[in-house]
C-alpha atoms as a PDB file:
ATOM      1  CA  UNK A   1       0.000   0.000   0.000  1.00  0.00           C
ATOM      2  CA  UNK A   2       1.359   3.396  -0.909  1.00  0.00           C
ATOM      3  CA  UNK A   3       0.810   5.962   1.984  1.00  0.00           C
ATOM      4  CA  UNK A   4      -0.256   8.853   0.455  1.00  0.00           C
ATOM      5  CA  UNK A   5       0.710  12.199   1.300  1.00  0.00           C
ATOM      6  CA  UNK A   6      -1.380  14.997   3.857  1.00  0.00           C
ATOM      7  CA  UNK A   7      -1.224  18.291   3.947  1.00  0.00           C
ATOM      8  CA  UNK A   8      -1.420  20.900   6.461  1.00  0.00           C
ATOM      9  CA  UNK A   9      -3.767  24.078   6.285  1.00  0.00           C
ATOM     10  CA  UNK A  10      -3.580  26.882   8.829  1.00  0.00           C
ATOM     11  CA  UNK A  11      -6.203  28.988   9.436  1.00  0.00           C
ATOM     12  CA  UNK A  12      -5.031  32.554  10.299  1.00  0.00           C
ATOM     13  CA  UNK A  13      -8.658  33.773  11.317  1.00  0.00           C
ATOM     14  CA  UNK A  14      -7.850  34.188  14.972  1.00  0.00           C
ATOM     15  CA  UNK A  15      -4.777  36.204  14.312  1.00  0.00           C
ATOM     16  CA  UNK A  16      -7.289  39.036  12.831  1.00  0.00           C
ATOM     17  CA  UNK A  17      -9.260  38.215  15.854  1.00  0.00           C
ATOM     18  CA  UNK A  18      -6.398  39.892  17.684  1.00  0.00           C
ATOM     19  CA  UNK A  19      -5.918  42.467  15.545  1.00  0.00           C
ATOM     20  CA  UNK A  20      -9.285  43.144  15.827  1.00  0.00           C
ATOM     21  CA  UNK A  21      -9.653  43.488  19.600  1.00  0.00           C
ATOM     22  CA  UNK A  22      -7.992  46.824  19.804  1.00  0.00           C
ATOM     23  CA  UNK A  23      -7.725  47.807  16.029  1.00  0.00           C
ATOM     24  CA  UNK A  24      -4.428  48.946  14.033  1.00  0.00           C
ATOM     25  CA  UNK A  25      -2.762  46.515  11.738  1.00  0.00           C
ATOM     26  CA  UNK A  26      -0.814  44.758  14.018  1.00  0.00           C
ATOM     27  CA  UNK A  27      -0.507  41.484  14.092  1.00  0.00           C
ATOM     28  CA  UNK A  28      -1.149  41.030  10.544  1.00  0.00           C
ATOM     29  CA  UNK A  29      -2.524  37.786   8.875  1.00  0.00           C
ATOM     30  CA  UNK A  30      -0.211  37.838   6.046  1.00  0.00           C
ATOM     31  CA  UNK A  31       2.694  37.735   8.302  1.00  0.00           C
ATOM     32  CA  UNK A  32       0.962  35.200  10.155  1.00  0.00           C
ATOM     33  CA  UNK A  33       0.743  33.005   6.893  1.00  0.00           C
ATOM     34  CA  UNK A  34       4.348  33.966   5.721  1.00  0.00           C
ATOM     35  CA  UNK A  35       5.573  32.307   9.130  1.00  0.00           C
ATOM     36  CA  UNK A  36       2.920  29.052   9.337  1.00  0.00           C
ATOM     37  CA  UNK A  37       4.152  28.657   5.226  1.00  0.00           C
ATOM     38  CA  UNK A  38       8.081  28.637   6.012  1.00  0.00           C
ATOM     39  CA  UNK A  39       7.584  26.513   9.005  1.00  0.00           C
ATOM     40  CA  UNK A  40       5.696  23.591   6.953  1.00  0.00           C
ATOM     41  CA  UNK A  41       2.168  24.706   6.322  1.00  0.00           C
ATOM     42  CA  UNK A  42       0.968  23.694   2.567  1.00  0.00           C
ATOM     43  CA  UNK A  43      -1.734  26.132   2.384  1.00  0.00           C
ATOM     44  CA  UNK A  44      -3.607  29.055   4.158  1.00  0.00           C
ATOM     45  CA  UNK A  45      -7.210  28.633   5.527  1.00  0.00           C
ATOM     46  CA  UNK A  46      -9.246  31.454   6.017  1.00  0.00           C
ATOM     47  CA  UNK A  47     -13.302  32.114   6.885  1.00  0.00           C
ATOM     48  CA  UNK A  48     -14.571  35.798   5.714  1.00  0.00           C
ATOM     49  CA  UNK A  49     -17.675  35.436   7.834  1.00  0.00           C
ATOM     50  CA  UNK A  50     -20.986  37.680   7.096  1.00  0.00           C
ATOM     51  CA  UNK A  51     -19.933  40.233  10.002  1.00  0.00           C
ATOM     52  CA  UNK A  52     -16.405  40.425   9.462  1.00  0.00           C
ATOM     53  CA  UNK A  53     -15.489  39.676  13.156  1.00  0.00           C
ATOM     54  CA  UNK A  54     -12.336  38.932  12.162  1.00  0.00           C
ATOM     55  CA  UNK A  55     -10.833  38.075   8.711  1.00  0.00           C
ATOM     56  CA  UNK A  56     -11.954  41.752   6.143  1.00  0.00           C
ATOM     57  CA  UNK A  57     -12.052  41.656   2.119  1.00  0.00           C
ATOM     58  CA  UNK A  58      -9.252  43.531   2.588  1.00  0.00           C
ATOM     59  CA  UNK A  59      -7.050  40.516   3.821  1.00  0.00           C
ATOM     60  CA  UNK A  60      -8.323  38.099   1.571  1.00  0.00           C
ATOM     61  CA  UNK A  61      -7.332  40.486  -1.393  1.00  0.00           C
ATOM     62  CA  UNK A  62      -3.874  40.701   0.060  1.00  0.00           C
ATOM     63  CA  UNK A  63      -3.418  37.277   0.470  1.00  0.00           C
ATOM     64  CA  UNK A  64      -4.403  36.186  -2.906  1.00  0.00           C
ATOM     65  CA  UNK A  65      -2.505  38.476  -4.211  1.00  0.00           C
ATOM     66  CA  UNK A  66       0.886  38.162  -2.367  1.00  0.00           C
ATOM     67  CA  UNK A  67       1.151  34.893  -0.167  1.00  0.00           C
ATOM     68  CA  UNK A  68       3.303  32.492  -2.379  1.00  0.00           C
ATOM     69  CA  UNK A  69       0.649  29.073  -1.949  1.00  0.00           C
ATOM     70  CA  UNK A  70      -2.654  28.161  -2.028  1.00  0.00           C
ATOM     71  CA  UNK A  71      -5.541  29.747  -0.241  1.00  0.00           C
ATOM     72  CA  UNK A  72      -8.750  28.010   1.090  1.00  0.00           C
ATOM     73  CA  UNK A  73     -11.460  30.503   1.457  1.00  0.00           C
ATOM     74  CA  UNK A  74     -14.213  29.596   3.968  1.00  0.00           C
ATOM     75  CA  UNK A  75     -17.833  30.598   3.208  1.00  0.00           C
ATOM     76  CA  UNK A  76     -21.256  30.594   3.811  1.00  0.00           C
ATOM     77  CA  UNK A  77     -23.268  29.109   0.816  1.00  0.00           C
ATOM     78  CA  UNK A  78     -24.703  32.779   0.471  1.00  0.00           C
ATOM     79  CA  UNK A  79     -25.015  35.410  -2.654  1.00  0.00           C
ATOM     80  CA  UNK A  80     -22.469  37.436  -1.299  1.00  0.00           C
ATOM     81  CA  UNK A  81     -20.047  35.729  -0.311  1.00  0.00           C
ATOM     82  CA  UNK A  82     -20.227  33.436  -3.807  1.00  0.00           C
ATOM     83  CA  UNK A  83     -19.960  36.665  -5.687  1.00  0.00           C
ATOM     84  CA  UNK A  84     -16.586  37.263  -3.774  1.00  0.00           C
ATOM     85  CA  UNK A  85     -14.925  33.940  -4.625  1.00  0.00           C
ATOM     86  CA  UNK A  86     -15.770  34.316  -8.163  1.00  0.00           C
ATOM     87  CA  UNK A  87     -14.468  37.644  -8.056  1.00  0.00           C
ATOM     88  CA  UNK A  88     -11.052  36.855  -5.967  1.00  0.00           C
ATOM     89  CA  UNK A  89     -10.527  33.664  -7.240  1.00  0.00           C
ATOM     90  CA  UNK A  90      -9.072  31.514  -4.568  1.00  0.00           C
ATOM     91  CA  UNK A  91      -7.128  28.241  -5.141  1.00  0.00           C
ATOM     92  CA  UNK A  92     -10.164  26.127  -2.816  1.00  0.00           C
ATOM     93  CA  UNK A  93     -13.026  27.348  -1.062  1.00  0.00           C
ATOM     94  CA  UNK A  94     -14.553  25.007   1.921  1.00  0.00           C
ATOM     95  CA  UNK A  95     -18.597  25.901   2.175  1.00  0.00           C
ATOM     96  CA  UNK A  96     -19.458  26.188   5.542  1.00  0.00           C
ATOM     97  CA  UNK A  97     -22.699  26.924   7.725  1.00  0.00           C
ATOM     98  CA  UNK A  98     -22.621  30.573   9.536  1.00  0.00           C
ATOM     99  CA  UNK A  99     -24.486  32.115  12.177  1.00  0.00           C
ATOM    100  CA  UNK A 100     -23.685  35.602  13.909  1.00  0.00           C
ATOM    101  CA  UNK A 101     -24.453  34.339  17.177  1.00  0.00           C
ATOM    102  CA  UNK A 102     -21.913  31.832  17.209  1.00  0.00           C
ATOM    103  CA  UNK A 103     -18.607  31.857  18.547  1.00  0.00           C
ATOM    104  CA  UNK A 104     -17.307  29.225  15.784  1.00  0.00           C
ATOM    105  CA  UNK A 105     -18.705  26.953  13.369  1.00  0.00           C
ATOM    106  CA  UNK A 106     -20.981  24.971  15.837  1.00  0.00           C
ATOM    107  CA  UNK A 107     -21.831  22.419  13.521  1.00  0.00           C
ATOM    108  CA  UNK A 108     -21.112  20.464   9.904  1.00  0.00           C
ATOM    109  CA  UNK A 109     -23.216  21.860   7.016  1.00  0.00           C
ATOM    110  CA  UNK A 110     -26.733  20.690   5.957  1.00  0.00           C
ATOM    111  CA  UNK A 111     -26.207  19.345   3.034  1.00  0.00           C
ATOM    112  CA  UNK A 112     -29.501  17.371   2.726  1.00  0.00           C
ATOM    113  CA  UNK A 113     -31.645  20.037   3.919  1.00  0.00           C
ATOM    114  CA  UNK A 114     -30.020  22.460   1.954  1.00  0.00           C
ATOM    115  CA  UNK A 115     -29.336  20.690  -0.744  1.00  0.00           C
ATOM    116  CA  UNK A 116     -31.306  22.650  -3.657  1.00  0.00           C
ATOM    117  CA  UNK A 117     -29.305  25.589  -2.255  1.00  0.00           C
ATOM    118  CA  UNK A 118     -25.889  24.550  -2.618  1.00  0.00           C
ATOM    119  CA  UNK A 119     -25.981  23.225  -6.200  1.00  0.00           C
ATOM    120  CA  UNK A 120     -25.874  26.362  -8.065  1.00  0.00           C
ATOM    121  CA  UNK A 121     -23.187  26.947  -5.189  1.00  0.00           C
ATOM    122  CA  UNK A 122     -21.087  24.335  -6.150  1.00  0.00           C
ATOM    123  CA  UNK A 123     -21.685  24.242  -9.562  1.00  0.00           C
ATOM    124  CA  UNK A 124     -20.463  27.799 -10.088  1.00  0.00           C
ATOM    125  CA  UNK A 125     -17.274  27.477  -7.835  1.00  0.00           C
ATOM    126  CA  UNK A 126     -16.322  24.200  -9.937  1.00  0.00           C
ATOM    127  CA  UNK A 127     -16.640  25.920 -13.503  1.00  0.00           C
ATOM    128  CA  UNK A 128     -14.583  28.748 -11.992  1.00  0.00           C
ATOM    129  CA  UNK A 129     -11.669  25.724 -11.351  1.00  0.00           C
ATOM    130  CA  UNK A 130     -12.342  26.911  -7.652  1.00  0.00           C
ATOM    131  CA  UNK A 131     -11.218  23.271  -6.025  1.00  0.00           C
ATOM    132  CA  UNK A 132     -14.174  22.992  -3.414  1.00  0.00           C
ATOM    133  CA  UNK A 133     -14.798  21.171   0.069  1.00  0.00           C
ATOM    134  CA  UNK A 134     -18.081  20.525   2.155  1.00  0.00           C
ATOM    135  CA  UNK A 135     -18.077  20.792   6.057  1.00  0.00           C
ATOM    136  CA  UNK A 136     -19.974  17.990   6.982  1.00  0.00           C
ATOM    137  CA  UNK A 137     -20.442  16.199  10.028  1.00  0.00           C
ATOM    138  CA  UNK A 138     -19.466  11.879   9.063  1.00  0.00           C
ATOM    139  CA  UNK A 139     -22.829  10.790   8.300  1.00  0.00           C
ATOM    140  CA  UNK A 140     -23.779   8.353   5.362  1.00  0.00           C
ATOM    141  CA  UNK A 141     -26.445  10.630   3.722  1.00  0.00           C
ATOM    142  CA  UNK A 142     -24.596  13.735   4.451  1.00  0.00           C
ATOM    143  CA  UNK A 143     -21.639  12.253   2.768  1.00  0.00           C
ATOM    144  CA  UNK A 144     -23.355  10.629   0.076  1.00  0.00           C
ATOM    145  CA  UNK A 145     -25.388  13.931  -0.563  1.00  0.00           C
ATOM    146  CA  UNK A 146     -22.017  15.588  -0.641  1.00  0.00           C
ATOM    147  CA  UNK A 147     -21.294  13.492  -3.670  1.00  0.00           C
ATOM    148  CA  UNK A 148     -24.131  14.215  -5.590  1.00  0.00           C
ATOM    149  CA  UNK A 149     -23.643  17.468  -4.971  1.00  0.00           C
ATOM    150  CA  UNK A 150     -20.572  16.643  -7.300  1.00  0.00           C
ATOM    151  CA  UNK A 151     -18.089  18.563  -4.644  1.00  0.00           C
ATOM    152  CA  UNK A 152     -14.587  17.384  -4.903  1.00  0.00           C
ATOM    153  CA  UNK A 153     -14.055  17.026  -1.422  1.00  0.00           C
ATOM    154  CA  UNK A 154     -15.360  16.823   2.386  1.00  0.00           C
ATOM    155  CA  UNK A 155     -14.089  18.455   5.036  1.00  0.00           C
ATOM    156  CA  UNK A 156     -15.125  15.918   7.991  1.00  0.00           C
ATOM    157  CA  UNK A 157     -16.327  18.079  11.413  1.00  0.00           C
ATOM    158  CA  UNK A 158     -14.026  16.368  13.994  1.00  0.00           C
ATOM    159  CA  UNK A 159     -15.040  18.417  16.571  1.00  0.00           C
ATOM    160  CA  UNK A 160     -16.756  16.267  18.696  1.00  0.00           C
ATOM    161  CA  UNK A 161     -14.653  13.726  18.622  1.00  0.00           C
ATOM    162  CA  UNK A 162     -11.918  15.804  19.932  1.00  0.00           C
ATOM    163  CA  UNK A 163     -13.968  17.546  22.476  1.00  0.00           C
ATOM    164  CA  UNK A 164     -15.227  13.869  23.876  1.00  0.00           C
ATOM    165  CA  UNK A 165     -11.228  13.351  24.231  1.00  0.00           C
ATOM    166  CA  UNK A 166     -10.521  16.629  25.698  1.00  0.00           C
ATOM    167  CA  UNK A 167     -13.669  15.677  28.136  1.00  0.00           C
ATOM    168  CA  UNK A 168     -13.176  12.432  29.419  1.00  0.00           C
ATOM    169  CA  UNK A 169     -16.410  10.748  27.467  1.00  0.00           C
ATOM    170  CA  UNK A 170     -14.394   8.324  26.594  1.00  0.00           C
ATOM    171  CA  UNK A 171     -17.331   5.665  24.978  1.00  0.00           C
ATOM    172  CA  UNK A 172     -18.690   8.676  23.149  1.00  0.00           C
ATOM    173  CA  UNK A 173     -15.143   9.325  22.131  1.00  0.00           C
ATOM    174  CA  UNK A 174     -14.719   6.178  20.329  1.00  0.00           C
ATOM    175  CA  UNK A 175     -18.233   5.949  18.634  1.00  0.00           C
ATOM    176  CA  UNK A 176     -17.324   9.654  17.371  1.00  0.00           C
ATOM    177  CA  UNK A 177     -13.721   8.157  16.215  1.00  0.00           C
ATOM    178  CA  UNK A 178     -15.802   4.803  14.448  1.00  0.00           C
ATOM    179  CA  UNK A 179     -17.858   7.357  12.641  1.00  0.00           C
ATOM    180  CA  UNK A 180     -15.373   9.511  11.559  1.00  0.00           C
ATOM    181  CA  UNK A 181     -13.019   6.077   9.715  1.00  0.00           C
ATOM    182  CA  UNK A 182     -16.415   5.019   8.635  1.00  0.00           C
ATOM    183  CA  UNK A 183     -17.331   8.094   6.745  1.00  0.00           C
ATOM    184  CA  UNK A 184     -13.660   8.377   5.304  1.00  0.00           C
ATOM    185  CA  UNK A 185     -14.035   5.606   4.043  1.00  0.00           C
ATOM    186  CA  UNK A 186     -17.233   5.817   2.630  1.00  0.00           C
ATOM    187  CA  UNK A 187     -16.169   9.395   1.270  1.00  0.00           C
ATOM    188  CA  UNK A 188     -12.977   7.900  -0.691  1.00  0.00           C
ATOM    189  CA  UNK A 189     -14.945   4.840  -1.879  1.00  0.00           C
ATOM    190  CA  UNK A 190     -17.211   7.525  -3.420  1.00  0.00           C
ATOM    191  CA  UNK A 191     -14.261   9.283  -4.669  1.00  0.00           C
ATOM    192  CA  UNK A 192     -14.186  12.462  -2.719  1.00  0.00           C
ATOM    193  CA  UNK A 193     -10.935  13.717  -1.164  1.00  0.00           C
ATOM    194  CA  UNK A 194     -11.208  13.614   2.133  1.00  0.00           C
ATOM    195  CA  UNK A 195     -10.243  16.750   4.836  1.00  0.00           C
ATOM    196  CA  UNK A 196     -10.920  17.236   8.583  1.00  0.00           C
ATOM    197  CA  UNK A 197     -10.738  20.090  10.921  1.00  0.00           C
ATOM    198  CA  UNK A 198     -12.118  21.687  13.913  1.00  0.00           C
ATOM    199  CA  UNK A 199     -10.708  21.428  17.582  1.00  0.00           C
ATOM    200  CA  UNK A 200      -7.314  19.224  16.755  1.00  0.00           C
ATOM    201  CA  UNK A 201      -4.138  19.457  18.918  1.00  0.00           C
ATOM    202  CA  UNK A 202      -1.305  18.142  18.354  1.00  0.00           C
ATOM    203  CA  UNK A 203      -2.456  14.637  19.939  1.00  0.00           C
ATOM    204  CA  UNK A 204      -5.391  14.415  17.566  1.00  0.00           C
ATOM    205  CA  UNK A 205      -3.918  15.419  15.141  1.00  0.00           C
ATOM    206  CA  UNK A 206      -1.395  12.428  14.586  1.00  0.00           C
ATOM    207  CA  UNK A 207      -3.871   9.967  15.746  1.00  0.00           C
ATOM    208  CA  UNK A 208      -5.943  11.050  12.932  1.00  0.00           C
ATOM    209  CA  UNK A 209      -2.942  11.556  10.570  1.00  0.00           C
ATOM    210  CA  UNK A 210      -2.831   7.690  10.813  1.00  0.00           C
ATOM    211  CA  UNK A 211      -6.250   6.930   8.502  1.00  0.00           C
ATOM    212  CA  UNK A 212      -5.287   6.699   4.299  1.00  0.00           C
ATOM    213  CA  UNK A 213      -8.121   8.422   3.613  1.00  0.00           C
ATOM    214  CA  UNK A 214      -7.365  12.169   5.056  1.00  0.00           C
ATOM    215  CA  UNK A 215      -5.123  13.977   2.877  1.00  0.00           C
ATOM    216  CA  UNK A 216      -5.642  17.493   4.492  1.00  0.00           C
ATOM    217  CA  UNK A 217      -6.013  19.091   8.138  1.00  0.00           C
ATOM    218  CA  UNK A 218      -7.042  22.444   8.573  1.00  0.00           C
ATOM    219  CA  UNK A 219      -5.879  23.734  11.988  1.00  0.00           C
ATOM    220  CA  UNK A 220      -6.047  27.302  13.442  1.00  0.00           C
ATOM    221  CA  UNK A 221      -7.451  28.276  16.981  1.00  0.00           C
ATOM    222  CA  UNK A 222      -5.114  25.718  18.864  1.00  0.00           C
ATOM    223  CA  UNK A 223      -1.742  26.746  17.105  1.00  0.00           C
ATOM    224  CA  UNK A 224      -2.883  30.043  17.437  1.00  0.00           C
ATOM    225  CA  UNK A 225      -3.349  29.596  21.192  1.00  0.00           C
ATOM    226  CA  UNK A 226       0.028  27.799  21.525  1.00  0.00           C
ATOM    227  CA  UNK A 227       1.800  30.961  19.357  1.00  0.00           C
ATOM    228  CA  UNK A 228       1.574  32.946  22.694  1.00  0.00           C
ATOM    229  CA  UNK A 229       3.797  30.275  24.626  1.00  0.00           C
ATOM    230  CA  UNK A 230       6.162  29.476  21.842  1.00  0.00           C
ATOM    231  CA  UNK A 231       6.100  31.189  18.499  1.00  0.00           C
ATOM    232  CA  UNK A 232       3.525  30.283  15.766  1.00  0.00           C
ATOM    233  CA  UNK A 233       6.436  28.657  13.563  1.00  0.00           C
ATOM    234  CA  UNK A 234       7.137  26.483  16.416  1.00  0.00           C
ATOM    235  CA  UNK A 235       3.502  25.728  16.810  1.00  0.00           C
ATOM    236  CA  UNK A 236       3.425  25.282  13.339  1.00  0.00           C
ATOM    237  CA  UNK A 237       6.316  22.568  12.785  1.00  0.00           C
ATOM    238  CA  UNK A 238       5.162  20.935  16.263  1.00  0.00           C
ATOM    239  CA  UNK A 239       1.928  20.067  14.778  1.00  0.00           C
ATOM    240  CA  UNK A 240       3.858  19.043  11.632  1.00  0.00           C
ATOM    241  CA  UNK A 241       6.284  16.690  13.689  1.00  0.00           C
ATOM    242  CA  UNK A 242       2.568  14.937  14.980  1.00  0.00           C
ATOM    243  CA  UNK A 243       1.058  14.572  11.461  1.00  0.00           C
ATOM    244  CA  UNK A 244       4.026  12.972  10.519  1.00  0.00           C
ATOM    245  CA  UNK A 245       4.350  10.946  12.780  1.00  0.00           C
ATOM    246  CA  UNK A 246       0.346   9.733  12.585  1.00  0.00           C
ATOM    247  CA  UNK A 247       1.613   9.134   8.651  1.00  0.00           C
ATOM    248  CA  UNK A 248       4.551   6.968   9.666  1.00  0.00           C
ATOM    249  CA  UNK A 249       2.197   4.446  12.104  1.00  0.00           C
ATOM    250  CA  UNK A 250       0.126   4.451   8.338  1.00  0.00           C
ATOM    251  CA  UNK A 251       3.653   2.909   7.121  1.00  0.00           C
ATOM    252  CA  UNK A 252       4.104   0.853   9.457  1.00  0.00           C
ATOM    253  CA  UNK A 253       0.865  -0.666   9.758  1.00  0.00           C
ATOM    254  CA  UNK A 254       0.730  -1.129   5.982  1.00  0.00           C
ATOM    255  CA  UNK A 255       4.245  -2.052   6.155  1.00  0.00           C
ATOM    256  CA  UNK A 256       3.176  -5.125   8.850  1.00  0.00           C
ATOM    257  CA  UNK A 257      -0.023  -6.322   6.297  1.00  0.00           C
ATOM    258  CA  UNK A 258       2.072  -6.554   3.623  1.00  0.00           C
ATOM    259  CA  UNK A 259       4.369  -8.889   5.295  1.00  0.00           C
ATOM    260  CA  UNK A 260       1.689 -11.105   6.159  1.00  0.00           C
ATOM    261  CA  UNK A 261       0.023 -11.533   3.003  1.00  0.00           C
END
């Protein structure tokens, strides 16, 4: 079995959110995605949210037009904000679901009930060779509706999984852990490239690193957190050092099945 390669997204919104707080430009995103991409990030992540709490048009515009790899816009399946992608162009664009009363994204997208919504969505991101993802929690019809949706690829909602773990739940823990393998699996049987985010750590993070199917983590608030204690390009290659490491147990483990067969 060839282990295939995963990359590492890092959401900069909560460095705005900073910024933010008292106003100014300082610190500024694009730095903040200069120093994730020299310390081993493979693309930028970044949510310009209906409010603008945090990431502005204004970033987005200067980091299409001078950060040196990909960025992944995040976005509400909304007029606006589909007019802006078409406009600025981004490499990917993950569709997410927004409300202004919540802190973060609370949830995985509705792509059943909204389903007649996000085709024109998708549709016109695609023909744009806009490479897009679906936040969606790992359930069969969600991830089979993601499909027919002809998306390219999930982005899996690990959330609670990792806040069972960070809990103590440990029995919901592991029936949040079966469900997320099971829907990888299901998602790269139906030939959708297969993402996850929300609430990893470093721990997490290489445990999950470990399944074939995920090819690409999107990380922000805890590196961001763990930027005030050491640096974000130490936070940054620390979380690479995990996700390599949950890649090398892959080897291994496909290393062991091959030498039984």
């Amino acid at each position: 079995m060839t282990v295939p390669p995963i990359r590492l997204g890092i959401n900069i919104d909560h460095v705005a959110t900073l910024r933010n707080a008292r106003g100014g430009p300082h610190p500024d995103p694009l730095r903040a995605a200069r120093l994730a991409v020299e310390a081993g990030a493979d693309n930028i992540t970044a949510h310009l949210r209906e409010d603008r709490r945090h990431i502005t048009d204004e970033d987005i515009a200067r980091l299409i037009a001078e950060l040196d790899c990909p960025l992944n816009l995040e976005m509400a399946a909304t007029p606006e904000m589909l007019a802006i992608a078409l406009k600025t162009a981004p490499h990917a664009a993950c569709v997410v679901p927004e409300k202004r009363t919540e802190r973060t994204t609370e949830g995985g997208l509705d792509v059943v009930g909204q389903f007649d919504t996000l085709v024109p969505v998708v549709a016109k991101l695609v023909d744009a060779g806009i490479h897009v993802s679906l936040f969606i929690a790992p359930e069969r019809r969600k991830i089979e509706a993601a499909s027919r949706l002809r998306a390219p690829a999930i982005e899996i909602h690990v959330g609670p999984w990792c806040a069972a773990l960070a809990e103590g739940r440990s029995d919901d823990a592991e029936a949040q852990w079966r469900a997320i393998k099971d829907g990888a699996r299901l998602a790269r049987g139906l030939g959708l490239e297969v993402h996850a985010g929300h609430g990893l750590n470093y721990a997490t993070a290489e445990t999950i690193s470990a399944l074939p199917e995920i090819v690409e983590l999107n990380i922000g608030h805890f590196l961001v957190g763990e930027a005030v204690f050491v640096g974000l390009d130490e936070s940054v290659r620390q979380m690479r050092t995990a996700m390599d490491k949950g890649r090398e147990t892959l080897r291994q483990r496909a290393s062991a099945r091959a030498g039984l067969a």
